[in-house]
Protein backbone atom coordinates (compact mmCIF):
# COMPACT_ATOMS: atom_id res chain seq x y z
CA UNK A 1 -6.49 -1.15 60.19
CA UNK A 2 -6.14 -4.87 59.72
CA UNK A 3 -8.49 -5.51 57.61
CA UNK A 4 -7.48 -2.66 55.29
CA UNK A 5 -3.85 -3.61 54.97
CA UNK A 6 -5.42 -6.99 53.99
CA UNK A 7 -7.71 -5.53 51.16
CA UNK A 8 -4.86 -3.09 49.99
CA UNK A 9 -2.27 -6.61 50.21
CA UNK A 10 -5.30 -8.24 48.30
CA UNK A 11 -5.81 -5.40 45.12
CA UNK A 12 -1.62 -5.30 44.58
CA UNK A 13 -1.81 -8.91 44.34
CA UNK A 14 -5.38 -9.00 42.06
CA UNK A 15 -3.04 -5.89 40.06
CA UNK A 16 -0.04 -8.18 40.03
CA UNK A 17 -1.43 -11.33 38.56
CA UNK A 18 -3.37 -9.41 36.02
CA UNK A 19 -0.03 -8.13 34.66
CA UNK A 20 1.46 -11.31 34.62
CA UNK A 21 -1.64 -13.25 33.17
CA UNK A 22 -4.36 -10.51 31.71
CA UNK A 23 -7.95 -12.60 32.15
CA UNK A 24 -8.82 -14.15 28.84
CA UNK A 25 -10.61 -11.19 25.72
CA UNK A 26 -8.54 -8.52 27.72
CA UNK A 27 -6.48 -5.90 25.95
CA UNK A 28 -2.92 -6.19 26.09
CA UNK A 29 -2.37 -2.36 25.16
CA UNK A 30 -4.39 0.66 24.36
CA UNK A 31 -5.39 1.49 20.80
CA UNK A 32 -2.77 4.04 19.65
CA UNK A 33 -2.44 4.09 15.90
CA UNK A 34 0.90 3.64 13.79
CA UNK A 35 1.43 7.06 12.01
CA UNK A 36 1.02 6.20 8.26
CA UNK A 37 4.80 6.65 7.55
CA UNK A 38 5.52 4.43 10.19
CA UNK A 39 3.60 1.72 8.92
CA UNK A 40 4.90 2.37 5.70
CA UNK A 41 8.39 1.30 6.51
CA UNK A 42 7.16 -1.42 9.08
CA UNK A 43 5.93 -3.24 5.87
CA UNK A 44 9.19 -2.10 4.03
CA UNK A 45 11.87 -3.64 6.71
CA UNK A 46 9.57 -6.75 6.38
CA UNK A 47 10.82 -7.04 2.89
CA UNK A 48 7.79 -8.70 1.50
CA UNK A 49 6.78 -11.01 -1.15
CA UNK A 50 4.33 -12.33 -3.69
CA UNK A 51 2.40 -14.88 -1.86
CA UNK A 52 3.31 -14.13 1.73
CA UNK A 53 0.46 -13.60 5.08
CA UNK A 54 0.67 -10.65 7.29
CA UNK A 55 -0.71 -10.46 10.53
CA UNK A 56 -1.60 -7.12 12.26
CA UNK A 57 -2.01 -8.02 16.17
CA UNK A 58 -4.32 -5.36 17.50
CA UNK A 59 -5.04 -4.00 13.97
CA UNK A 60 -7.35 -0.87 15.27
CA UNK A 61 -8.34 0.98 12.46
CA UNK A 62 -6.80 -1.29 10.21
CA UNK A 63 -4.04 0.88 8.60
CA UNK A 64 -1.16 -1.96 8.17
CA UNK A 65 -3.77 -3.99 6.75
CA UNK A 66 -4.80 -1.37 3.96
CA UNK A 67 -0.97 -0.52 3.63
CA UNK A 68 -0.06 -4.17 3.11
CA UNK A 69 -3.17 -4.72 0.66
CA UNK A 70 -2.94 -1.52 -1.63
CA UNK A 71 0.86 -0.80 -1.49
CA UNK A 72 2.27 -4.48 -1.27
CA UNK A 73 -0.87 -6.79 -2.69
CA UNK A 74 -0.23 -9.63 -0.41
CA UNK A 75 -2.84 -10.81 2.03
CA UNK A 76 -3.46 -9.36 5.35
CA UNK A 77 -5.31 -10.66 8.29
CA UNK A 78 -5.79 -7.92 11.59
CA UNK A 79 -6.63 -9.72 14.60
CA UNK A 80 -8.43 -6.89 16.86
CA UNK A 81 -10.68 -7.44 20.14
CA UNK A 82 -12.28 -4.27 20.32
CA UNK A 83 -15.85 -5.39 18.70
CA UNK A 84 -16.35 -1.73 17.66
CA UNK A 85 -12.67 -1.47 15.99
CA UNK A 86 -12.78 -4.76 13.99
CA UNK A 87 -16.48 -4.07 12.66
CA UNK A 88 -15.13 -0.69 11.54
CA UNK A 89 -11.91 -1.47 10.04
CA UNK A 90 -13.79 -4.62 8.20
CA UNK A 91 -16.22 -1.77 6.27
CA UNK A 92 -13.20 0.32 5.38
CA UNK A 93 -11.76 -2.73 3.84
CA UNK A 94 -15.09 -2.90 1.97
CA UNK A 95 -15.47 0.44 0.94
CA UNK A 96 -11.62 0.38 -0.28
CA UNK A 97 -12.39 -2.88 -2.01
CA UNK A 98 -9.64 -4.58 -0.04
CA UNK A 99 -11.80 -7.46 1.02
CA UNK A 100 -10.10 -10.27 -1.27
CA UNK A 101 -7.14 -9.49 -0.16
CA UNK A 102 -7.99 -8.32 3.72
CA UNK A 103 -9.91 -9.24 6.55
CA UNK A 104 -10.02 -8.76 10.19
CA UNK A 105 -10.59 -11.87 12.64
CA UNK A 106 -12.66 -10.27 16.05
CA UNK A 107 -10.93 -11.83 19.27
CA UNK A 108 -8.46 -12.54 21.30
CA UNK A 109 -4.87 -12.03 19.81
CA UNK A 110 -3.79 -15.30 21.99
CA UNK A 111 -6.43 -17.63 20.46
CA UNK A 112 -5.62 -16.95 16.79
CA UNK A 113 -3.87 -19.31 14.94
CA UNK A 114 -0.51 -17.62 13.66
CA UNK A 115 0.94 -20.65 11.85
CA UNK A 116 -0.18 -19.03 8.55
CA UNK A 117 1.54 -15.77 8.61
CA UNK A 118 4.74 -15.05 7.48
CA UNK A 119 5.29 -11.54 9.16
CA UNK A 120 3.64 -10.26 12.30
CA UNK A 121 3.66 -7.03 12.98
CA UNK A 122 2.61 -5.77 16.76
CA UNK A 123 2.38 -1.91 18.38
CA UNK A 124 1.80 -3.71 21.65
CA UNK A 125 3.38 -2.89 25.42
CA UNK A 126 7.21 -4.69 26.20
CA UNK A 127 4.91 -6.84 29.06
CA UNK A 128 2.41 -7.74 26.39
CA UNK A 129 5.49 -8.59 23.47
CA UNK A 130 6.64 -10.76 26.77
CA UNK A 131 3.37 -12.45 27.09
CA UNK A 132 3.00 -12.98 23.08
CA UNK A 133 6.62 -14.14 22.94
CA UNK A 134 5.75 -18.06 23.35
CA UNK A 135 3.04 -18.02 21.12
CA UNK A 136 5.12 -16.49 18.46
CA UNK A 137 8.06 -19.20 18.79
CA UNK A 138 5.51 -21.86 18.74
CA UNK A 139 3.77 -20.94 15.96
CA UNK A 140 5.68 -19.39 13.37
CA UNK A 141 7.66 -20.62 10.59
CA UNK A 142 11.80 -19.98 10.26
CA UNK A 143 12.16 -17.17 8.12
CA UNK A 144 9.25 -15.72 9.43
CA UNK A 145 9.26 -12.14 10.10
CA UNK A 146 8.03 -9.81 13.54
CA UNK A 147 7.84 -6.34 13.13
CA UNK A 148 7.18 -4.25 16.65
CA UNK A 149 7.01 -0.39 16.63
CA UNK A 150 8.86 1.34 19.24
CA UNK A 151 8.50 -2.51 22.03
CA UNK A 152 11.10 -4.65 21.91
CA UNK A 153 10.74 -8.53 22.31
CA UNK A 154 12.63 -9.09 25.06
CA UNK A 155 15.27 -12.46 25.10
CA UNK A 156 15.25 -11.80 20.95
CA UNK A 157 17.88 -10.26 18.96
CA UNK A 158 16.88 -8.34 16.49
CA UNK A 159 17.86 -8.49 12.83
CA UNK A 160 17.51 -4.14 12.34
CA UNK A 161 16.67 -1.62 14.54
CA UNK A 162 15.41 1.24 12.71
CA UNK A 163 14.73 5.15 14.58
CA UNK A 164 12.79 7.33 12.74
CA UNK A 165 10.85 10.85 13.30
CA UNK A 166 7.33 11.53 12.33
CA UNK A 167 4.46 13.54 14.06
CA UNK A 168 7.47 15.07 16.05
CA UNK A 169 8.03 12.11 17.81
CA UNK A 170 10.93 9.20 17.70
CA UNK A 171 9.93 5.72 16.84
CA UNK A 172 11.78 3.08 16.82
CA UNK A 173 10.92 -0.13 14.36
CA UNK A 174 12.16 -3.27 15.93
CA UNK A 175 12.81 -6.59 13.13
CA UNK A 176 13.04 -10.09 13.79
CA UNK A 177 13.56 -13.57 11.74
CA UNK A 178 12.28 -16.30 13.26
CA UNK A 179 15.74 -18.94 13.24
CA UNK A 180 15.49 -22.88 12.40
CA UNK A 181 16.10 -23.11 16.68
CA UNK A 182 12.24 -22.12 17.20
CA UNK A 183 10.89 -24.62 14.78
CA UNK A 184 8.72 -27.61 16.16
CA UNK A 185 8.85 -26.01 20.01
């Protein structure tokens, strides 16, 4: 009986850390893609221009990416850790003859360098926008811009909140600016 209070005591503290900390290459939400309208305005609230660097954290099948490309013509970059998922969505890109403008880093979505991007958008979990927070104040640039669908980023403030229904389903589009305050943390 001891000994398996000790093991159950043992996995809700192994289940606990892992939510805290996930062990380094693992997935900080399930692959659930962004209905297409959905993306859509994502990319629209981020109000972007000539010149500017998205970022698709956990880009799955690469959808913002070929929105941003096609629709917008700026550069995207999809960060995704599923080998399977980045491989795929890096053909597609081919095949579309999006590669000049598109391209899909395989790994870890903490280990990529975000200093180049000027909006990020995420359909992560709240827990994993509260992991990713830090990184994001660290490394982007004021006037930078987050998009999350339907996650908040907990401690921010966002700019617009936008609810919308597609697929029978309400989503919810959350903006931020990153302020001067974040710069050089």
């Amino acid at each position: 009986m001891l000994l398996r209070s000790l093991i159950s005591g043992l996995a809700l503290t192994a289940s606990l850390l892992a939510q805290i900390a996930p062990v380094k290459g693992q997935s900080l939400a399930p692959y659930v893609g962004s209905p297409v309208p959905v993306v859509e305005r994502m990319l629209e609230l981020a109000k972007l221009r000539a010149g500017e660097t998205v970022y698709d954290l956990g880009c799955g099948d690469g959808r913002i990416l070929i929105v941003a490309a096609q629709k917008h013509r700026v550069k995207a970059v999809g960060v995704e850790l599923s080998e399977r998922l980045a491989k795929s969505t890096t053909e597609s890109l081919k095949k579309l003859g999006l590669s000049d403008l598109a391209s899909v880093i395989h790994g870890d979505l903490m280990d990529v360098n975000l200093s180049g991007a000027d909006v990020v958008t995420l359909y992560l979990l709240r827990d994993s926008n509260d992991l990713l927070r830090p990184k994001l104040e660290k490394s982007l640039h004021p006037g930078a811009r987050i998009i999350s669908h339907d996650y908040e980023i907990r401690g921010w403030r966002p700019t617009a909140v936008e609810h919308m229904e597609t697929s029978k389903r309400d989503h919810k589009i959350y903006v931020y600016t990153v302020p001067e305050s974040f710069a050089k943390k």
